[in-house]
N, C-alpha and C. Protein backbone atom coordinates (compact mmCIF):
# COMPACT_ATOMS: atom_id res chain seq x y z
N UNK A 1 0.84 -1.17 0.00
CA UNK A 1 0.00 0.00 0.00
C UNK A 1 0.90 1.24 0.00
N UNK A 2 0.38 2.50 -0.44
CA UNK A 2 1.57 3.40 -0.81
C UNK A 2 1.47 4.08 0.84
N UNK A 3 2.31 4.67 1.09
CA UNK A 3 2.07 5.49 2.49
C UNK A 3 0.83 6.57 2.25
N UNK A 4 0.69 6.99 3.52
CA UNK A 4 -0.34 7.66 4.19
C UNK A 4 -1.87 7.29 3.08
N UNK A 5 -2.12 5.99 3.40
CA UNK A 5 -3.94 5.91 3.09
C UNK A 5 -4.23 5.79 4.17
N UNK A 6 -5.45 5.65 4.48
CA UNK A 6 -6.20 5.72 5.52
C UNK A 6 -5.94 4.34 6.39
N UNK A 7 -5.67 3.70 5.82
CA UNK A 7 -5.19 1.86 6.55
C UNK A 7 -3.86 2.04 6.91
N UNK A 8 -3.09 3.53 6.90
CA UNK A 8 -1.92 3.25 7.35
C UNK A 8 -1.49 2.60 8.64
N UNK A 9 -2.55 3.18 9.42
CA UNK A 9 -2.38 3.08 10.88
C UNK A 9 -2.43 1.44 11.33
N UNK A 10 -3.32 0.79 10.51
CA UNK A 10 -3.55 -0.21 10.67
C UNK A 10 -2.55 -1.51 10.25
N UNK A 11 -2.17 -0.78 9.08
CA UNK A 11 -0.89 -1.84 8.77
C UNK A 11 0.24 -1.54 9.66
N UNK A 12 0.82 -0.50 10.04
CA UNK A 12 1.72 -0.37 10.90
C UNK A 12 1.33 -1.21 11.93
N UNK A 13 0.34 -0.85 12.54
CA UNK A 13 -0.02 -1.71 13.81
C UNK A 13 0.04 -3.17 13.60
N UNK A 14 -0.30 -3.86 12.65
CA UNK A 14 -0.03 -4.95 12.24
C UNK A 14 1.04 -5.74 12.17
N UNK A 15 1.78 -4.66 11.08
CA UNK A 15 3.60 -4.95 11.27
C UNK A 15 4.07 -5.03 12.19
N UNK A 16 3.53 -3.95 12.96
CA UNK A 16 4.50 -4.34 14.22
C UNK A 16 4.16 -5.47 15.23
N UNK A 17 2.63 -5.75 15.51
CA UNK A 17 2.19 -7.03 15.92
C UNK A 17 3.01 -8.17 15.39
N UNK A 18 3.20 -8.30 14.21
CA UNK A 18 4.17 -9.38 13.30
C UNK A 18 5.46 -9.59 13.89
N UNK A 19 5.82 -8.60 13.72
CA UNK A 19 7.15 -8.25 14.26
C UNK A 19 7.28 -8.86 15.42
N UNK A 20 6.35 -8.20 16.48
CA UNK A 20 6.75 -9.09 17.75
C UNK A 20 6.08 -10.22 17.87
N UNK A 21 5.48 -10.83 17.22
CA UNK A 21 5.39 -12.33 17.65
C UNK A 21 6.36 -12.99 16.91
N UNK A 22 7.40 -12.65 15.78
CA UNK A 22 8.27 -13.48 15.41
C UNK A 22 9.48 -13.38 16.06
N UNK A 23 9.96 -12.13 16.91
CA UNK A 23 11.06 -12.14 18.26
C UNK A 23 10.57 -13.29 19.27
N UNK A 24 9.12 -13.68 19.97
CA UNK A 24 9.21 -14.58 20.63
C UNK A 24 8.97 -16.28 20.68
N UNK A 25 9.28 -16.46 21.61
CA UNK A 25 8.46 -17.98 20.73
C UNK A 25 7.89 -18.64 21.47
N UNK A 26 6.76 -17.56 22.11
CA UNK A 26 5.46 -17.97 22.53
C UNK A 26 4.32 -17.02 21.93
N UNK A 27 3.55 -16.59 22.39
CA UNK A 27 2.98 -15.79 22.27
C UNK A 27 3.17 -14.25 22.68
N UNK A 28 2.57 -13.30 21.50
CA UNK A 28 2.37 -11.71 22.45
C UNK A 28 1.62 -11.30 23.53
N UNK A 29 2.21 -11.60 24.26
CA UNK A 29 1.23 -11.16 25.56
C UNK A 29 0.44 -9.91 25.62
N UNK A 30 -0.59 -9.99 26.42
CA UNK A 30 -1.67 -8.91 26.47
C UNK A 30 -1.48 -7.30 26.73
N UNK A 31 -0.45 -7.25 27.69
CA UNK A 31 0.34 -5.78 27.59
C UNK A 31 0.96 -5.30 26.43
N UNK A 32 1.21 -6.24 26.01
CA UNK A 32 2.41 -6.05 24.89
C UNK A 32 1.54 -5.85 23.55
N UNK A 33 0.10 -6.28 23.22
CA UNK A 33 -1.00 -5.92 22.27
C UNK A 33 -1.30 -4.53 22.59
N UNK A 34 -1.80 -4.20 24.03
CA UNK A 34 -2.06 -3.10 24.32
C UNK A 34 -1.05 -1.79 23.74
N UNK A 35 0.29 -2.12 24.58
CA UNK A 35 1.56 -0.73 24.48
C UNK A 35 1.47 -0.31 22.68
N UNK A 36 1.48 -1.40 21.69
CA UNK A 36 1.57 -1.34 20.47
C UNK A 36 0.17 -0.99 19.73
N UNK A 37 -0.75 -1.01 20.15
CA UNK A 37 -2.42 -0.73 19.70
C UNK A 37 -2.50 1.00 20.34
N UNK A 38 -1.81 0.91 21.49
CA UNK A 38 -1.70 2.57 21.61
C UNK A 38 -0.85 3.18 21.51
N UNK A 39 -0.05 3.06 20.87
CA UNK A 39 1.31 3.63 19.81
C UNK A 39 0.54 3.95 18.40
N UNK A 40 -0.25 2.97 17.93
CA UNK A 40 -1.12 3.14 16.35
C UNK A 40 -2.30 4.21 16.51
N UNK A 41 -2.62 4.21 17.77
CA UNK A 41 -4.47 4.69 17.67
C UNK A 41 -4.49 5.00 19.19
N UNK A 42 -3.37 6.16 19.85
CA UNK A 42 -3.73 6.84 20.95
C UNK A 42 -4.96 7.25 21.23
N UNK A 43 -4.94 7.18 22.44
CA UNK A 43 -6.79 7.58 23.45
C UNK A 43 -6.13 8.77 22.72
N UNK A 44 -7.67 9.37 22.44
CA UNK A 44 -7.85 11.02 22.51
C UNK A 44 -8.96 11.33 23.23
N UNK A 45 -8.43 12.23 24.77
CA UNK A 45 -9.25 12.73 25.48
C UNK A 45 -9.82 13.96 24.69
N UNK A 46 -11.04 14.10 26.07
CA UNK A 46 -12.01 15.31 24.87
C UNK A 46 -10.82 16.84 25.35
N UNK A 47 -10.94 17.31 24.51
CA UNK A 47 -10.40 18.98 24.69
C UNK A 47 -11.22 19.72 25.83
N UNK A 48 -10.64 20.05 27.11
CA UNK A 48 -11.22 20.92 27.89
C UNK A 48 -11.71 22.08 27.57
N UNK A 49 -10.39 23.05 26.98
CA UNK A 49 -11.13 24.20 26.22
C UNK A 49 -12.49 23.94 25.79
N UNK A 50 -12.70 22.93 25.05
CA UNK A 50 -14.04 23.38 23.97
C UNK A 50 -15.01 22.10 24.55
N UNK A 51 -15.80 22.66 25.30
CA UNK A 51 -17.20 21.77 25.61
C UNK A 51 -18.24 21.96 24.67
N UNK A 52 -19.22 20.67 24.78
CA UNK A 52 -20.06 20.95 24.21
C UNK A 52 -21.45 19.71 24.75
N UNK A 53 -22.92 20.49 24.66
CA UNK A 53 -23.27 19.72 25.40
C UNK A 53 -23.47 18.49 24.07
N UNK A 54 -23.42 17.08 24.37
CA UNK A 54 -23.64 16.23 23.83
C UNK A 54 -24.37 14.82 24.32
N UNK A 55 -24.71 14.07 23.57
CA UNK A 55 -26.12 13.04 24.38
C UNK A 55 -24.46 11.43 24.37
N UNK A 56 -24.74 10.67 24.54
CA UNK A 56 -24.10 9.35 24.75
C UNK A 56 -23.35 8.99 23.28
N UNK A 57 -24.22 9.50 22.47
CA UNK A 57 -23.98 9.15 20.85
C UNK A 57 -22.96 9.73 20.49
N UNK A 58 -22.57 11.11 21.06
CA UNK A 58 -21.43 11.44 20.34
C UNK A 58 -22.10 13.11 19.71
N UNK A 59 -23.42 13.08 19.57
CA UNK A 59 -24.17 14.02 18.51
C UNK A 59 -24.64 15.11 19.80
N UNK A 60 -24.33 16.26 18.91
CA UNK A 60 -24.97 17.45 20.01
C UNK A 60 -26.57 17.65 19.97
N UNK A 61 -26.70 18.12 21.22
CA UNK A 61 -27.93 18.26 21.61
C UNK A 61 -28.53 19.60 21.49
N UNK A 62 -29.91 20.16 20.86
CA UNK A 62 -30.21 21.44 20.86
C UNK A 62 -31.25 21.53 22.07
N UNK A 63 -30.95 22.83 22.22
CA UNK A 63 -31.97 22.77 23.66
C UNK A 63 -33.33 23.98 23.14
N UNK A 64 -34.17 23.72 23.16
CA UNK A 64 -34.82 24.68 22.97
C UNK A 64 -35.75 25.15 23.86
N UNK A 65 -35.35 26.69 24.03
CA UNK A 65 -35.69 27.80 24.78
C UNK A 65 -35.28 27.66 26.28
């Protein structure tokens, strides 16, 4: 795949999953899925600056009157 499509993140994360299960020779352990899954696709907390009211969904809520 050429760099930066949208699956980049995903093949990296992959590769590197690959990667470390062929250094051991057991399995990748569960920390070790984790540290590398959030290296590809960091938490993003919400921005304090900018609130907004919103319902569970994700979608803002209008309030009327």
């Amino acid at each position: 795949m050429p760099p930066g499509t949208p699956a980049q993140p995903f093949i990296d994360a992959l590769t590197e999953l690959v990667q470390a299960q062929a250094d051991t020779t057991c399995f990748v352990v569960l920390h070790q899925w984790a540290e590398i899954l959030e290296r590809h696709f960091p938490t993003q907390l919400p921005d304090p600056d900018h609130t907004t009211d919103q319902d569970l969904s994700g979608r803002s809520r209008v309030s009327l009157g």
